[in-house]
N, C-alpha and C. Protein backbone atom coordinates (compact mmCIF):
# COMPACT_ATOMS: atom_id res chain seq x y z
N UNK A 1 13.50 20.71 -59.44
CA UNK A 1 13.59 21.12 -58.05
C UNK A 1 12.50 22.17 -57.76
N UNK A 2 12.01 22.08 -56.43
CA UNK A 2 10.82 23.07 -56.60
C UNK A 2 11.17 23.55 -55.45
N UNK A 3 10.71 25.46 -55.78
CA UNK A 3 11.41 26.40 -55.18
C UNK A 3 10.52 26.84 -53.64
N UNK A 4 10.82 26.90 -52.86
CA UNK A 4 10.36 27.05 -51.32
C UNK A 4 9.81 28.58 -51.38
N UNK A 5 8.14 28.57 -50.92
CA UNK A 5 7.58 29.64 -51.16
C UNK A 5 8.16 30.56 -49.80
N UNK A 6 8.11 31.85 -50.28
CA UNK A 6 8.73 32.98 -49.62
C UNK A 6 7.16 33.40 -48.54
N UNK A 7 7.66 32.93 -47.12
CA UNK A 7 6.26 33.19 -46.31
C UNK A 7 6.48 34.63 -45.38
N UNK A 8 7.30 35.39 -45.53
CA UNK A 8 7.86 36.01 -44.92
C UNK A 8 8.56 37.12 -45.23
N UNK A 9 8.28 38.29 -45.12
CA UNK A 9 9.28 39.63 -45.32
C UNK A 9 9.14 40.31 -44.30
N UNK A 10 10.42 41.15 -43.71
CA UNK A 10 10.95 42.10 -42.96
C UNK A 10 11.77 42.88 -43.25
N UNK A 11 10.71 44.24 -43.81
CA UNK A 11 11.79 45.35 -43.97
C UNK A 11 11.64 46.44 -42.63
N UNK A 12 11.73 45.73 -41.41
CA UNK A 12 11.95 47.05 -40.33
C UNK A 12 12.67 47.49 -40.32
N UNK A 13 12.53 48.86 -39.62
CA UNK A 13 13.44 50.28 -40.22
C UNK A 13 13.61 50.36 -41.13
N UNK A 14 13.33 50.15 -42.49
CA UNK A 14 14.08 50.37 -44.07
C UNK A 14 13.90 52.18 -43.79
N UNK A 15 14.99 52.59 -43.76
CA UNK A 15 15.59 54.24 -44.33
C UNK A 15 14.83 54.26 -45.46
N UNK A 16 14.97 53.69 -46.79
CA UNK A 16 14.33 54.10 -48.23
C UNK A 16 12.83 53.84 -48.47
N UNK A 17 12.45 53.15 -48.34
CA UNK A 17 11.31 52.48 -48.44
C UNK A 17 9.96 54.01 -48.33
N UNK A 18 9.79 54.19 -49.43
CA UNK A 18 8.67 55.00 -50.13
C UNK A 18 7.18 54.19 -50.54
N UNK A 19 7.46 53.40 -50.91
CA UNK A 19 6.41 52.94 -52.04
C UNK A 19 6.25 51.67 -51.78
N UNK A 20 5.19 50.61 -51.10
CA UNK A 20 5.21 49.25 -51.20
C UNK A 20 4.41 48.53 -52.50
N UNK A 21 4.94 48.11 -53.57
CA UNK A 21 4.23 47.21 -54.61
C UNK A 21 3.56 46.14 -54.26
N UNK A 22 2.83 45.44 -54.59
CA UNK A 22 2.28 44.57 -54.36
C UNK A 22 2.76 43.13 -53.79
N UNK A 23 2.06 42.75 -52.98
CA UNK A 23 2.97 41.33 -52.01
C UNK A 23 2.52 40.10 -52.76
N UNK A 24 3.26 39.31 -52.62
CA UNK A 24 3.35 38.34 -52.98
C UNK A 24 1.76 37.34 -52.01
N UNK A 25 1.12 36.31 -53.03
CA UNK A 25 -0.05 35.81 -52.05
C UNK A 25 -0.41 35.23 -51.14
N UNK A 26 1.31 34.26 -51.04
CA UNK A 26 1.08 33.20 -49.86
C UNK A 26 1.93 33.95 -48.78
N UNK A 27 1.85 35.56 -48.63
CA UNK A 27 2.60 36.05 -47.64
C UNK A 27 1.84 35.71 -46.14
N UNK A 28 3.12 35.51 -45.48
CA UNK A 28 2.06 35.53 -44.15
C UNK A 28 2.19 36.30 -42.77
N UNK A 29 3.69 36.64 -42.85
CA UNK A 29 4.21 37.88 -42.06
C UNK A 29 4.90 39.10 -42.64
N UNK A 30 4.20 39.85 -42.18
CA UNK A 30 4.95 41.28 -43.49
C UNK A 30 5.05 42.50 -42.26
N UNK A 31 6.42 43.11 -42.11
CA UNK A 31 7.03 43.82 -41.07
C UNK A 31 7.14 45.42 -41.44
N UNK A 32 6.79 45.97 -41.84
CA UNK A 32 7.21 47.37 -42.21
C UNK A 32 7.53 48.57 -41.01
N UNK A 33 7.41 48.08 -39.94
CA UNK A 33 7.59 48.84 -38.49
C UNK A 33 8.95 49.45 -38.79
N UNK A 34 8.44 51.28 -38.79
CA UNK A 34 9.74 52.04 -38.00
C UNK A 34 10.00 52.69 -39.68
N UNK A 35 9.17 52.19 -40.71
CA UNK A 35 9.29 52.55 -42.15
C UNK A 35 9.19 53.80 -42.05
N UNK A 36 10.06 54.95 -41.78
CA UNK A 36 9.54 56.05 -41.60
C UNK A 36 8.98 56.82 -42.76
N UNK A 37 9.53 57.02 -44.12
CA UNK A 37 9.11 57.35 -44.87
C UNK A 37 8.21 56.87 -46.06
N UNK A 38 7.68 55.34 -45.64
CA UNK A 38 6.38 54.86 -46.18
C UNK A 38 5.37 55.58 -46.08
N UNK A 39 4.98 56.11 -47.91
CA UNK A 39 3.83 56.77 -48.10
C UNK A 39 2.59 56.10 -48.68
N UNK A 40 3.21 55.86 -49.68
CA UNK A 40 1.95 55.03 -50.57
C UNK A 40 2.20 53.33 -50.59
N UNK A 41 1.10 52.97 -50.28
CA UNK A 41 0.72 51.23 -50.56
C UNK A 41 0.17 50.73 -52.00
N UNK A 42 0.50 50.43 -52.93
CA UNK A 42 0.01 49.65 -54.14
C UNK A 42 -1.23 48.43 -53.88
N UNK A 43 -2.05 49.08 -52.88
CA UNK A 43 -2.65 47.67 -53.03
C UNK A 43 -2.18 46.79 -52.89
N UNK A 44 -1.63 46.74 -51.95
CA UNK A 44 -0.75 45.36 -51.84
C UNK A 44 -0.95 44.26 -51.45
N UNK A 45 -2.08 44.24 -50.62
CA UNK A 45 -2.67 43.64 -50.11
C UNK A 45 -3.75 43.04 -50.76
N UNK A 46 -4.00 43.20 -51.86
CA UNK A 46 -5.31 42.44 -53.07
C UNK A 46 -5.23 41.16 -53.27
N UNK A 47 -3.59 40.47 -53.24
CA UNK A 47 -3.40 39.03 -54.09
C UNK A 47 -3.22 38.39 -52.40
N UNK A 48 -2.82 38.84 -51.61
CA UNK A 48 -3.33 38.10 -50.40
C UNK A 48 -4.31 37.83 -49.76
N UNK A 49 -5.73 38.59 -50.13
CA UNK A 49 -7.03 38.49 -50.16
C UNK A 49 -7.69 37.78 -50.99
N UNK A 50 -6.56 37.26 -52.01
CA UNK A 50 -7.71 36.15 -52.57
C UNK A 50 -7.35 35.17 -52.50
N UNK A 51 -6.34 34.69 -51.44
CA UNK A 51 -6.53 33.25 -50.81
C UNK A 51 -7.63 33.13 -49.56
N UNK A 52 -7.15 31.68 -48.93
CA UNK A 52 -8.20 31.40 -48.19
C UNK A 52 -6.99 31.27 -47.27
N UNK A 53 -5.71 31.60 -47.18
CA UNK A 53 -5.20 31.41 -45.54
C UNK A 53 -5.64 32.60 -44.97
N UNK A 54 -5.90 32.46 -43.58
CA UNK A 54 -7.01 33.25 -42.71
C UNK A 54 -5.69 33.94 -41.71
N UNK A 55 -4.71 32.99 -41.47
CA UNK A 55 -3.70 33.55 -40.53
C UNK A 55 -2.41 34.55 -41.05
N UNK A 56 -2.47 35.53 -40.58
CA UNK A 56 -1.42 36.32 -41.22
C UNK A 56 -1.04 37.39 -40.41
N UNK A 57 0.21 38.02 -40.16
CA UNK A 57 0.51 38.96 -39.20
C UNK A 57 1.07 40.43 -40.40
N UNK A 58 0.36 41.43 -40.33
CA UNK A 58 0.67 42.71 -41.33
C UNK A 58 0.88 43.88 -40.03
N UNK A 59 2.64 44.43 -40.43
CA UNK A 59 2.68 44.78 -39.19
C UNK A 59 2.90 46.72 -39.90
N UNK A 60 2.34 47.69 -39.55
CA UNK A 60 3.15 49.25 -40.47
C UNK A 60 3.23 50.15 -39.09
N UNK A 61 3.33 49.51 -37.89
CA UNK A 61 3.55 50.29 -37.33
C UNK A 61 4.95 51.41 -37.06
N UNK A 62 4.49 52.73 -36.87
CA UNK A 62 5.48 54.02 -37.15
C UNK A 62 6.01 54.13 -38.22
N UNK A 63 4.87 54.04 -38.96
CA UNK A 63 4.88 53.93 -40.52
C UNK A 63 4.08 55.80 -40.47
N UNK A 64 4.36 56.50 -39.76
CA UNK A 64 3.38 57.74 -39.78
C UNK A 64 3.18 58.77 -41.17
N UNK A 65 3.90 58.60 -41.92
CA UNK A 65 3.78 59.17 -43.47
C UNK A 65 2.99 58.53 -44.60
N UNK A 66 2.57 57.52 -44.05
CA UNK A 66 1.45 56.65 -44.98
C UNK A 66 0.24 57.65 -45.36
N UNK A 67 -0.05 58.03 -46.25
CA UNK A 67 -1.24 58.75 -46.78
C UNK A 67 -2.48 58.29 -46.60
N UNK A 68 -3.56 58.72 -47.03
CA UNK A 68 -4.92 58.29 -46.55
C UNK A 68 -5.57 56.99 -47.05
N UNK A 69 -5.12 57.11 -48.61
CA UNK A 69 -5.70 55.69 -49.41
C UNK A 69 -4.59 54.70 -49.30
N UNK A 70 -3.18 54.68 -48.47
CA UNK A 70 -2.74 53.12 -47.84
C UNK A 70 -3.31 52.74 -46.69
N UNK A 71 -4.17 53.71 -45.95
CA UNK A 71 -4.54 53.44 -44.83
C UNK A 71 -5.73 52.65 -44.93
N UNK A 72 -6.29 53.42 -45.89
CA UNK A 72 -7.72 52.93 -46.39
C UNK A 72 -7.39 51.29 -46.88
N UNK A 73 -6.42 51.33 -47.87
CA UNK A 73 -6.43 49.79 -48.39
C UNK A 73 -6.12 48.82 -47.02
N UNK A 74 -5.30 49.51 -46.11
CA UNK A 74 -4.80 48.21 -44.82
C UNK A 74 -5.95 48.39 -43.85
N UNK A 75 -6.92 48.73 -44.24
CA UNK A 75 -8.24 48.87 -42.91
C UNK A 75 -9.21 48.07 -43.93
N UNK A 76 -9.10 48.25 -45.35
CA UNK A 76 -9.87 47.29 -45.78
C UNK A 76 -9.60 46.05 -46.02
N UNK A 77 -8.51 45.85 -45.76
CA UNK A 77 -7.77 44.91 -45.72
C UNK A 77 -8.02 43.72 -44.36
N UNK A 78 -8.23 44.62 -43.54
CA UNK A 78 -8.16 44.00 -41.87
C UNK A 78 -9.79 43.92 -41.53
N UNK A 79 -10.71 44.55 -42.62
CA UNK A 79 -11.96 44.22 -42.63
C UNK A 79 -12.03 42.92 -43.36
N UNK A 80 -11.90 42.70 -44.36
CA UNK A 80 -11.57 41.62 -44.81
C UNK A 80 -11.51 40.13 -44.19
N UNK A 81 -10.32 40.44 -43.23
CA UNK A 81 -9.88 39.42 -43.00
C UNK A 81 -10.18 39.11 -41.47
N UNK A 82 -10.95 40.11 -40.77
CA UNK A 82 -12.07 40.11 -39.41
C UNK A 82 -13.43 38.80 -40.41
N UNK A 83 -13.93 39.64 -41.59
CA UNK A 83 -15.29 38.93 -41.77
C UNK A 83 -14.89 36.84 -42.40
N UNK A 84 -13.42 37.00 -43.01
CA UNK A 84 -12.92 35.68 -42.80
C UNK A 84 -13.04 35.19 -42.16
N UNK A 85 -12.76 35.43 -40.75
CA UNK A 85 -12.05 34.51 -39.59
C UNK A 85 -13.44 34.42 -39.06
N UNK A 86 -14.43 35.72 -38.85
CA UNK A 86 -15.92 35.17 -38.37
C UNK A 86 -16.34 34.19 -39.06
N UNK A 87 -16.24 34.06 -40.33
CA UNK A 87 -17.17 32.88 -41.12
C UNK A 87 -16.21 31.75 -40.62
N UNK A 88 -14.97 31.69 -41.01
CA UNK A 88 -14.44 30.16 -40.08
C UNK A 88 -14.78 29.56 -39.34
N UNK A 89 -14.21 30.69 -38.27
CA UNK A 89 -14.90 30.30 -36.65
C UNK A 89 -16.77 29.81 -36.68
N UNK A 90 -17.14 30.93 -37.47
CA UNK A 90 -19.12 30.42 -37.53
C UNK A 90 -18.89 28.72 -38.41
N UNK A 91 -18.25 28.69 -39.10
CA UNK A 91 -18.34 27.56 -39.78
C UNK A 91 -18.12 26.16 -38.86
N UNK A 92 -17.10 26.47 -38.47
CA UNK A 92 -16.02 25.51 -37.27
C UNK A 92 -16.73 25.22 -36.25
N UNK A 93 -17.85 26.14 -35.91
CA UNK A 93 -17.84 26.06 -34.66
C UNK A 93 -17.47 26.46 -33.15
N UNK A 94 -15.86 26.91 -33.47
CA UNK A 94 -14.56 27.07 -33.03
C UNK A 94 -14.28 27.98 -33.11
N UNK A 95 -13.12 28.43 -31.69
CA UNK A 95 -12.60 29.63 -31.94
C UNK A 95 -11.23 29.75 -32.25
N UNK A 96 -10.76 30.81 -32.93
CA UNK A 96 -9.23 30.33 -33.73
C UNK A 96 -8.33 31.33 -33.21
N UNK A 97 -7.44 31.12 -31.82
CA UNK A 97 -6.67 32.28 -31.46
C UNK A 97 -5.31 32.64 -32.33
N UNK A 98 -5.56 33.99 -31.79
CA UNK A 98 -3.97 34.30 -32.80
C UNK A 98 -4.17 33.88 -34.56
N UNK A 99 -5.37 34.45 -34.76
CA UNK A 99 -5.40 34.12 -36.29
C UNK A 99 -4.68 35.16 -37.30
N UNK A 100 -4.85 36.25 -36.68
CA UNK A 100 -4.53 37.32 -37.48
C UNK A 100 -3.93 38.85 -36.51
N UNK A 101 -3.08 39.62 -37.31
CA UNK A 101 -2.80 40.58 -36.21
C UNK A 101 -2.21 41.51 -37.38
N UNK A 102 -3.27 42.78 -37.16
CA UNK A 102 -2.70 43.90 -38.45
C UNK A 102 -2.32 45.41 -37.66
N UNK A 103 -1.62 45.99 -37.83
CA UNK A 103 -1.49 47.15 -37.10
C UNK A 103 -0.68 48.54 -37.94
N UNK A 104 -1.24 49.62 -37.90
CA UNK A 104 -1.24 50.52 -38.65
C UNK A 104 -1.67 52.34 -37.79
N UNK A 105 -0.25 53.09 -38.32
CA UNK A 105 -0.59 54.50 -37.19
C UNK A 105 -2.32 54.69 -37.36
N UNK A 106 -2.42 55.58 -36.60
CA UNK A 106 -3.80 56.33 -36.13
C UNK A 106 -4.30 56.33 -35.12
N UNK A 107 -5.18 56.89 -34.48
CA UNK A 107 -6.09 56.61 -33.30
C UNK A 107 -7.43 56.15 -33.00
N UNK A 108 -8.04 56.28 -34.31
CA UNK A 108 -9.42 55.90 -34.68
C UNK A 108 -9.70 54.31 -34.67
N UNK A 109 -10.66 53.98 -34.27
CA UNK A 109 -10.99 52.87 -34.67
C UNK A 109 -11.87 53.03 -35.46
N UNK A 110 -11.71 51.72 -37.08
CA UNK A 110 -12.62 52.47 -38.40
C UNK A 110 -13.57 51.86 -37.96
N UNK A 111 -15.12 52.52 -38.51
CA UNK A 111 -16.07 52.67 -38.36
C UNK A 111 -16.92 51.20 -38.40
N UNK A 112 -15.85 50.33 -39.82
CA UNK A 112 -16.79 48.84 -39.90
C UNK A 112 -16.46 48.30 -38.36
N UNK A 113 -15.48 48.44 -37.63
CA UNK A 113 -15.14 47.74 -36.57
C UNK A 113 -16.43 48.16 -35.10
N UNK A 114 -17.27 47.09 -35.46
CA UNK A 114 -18.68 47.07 -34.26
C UNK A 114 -18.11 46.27 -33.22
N UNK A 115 -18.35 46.61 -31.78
CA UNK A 115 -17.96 45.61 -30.95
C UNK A 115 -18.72 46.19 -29.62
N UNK A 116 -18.52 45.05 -29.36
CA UNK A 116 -18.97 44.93 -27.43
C UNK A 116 -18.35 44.64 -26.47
N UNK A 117 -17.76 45.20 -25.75
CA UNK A 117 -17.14 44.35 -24.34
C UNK A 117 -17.73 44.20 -23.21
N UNK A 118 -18.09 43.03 -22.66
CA UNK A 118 -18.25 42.73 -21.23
C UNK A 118 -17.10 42.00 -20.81
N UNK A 119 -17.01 42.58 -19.84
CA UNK A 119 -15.57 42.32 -18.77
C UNK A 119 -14.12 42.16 -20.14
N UNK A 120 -13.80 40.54 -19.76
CA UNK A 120 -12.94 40.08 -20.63
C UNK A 120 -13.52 39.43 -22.22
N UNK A 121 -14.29 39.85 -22.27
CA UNK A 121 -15.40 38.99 -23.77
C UNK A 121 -15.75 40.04 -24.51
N UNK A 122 -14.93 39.55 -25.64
CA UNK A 122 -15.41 40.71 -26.89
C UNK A 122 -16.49 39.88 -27.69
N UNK A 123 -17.59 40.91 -28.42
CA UNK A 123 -18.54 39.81 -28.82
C UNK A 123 -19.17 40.75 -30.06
N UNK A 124 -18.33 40.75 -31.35
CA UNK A 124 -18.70 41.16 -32.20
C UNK A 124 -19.78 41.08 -33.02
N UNK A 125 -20.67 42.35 -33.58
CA UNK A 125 -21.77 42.15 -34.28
C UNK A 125 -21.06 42.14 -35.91
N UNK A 126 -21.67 40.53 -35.92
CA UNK A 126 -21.27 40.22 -37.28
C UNK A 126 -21.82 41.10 -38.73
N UNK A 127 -21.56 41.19 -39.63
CA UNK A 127 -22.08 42.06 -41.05
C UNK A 127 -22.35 40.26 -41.77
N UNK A 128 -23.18 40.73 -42.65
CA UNK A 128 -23.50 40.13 -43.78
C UNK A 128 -22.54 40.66 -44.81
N UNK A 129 -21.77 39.78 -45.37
CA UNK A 129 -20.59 40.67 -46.89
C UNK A 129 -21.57 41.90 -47.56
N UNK A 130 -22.88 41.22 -47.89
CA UNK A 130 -23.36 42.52 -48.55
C UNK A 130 -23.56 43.58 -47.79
N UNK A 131 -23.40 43.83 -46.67
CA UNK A 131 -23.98 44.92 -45.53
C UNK A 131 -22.97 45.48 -45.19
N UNK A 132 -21.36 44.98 -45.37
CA UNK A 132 -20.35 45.58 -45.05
C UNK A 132 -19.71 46.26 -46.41
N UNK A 133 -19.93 46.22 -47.38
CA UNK A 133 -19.56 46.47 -48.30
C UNK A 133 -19.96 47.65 -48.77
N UNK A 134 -18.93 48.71 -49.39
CA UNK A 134 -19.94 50.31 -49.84
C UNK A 134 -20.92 50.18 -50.71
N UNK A 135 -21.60 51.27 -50.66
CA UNK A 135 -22.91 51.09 -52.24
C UNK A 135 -21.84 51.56 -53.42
């Protein structure tokens, strides 16, 4: 019998929830909203970056106790998976709505995130992997 992959976790509001370990790879919606005392992230996000599904919803909002390096891993994370969906879409041809949707406290928008708006048209300046990547 073969066991039905788990596409899905929701721990909103979890009271306990300190520490997230690492997710599983074929995750594709992951809820942590309202986690109030989520501090640290394990990288959790590494074994879902090395597939090729492009669509995925990562949600930590009022997650406000998250420290600096979970923030860092879920922004590199959402860099990641911005320069994915450009190569798709560049590949395709095509544009792919609702591919992805990550959200995480702060006010900043991080720095890899280049963009343009006219009117209703966002029109991102793409990176080369090697150009987005630190030295």
């Amino acid at each position: 019998m073969r066991q039905k992959r788990n596409t899905s976790l929701d721990l909103k509001n979890c009271k306990n929830l300190i520490y997230l370990p690492t997710l599983p790879p074929n995750l594709e919606f992951f809820n942590a909203y309202g986690c109030k005392r989520l501090e640290k992230v394990a990288n959790p996000l590494s074994h879902c970056m090395m597939t090729e599904q492009i669509r995925s919803s990562f949600f930590f909002t009022n997650c406000n106790n998250l420290d600096q390096d979970a923030r860092d891993v879920i922004s590199s994370y959402a860099q990641w998976k911005c320069h994915r969906l450009a190569l798709e879409c560049y590949d395709d041809r095509s544009v792919v709505s609702g591919a992805f949707n990550i959200c995480y406290p702060g006010f900043e928008v991080p720095l890899w995130f280049h963009h343009e708006a006219v009117g209703s048209v966002l029109e991102p300046r793409l990176q080369t992997l090697q150009e987005s990547l630190p030295d």
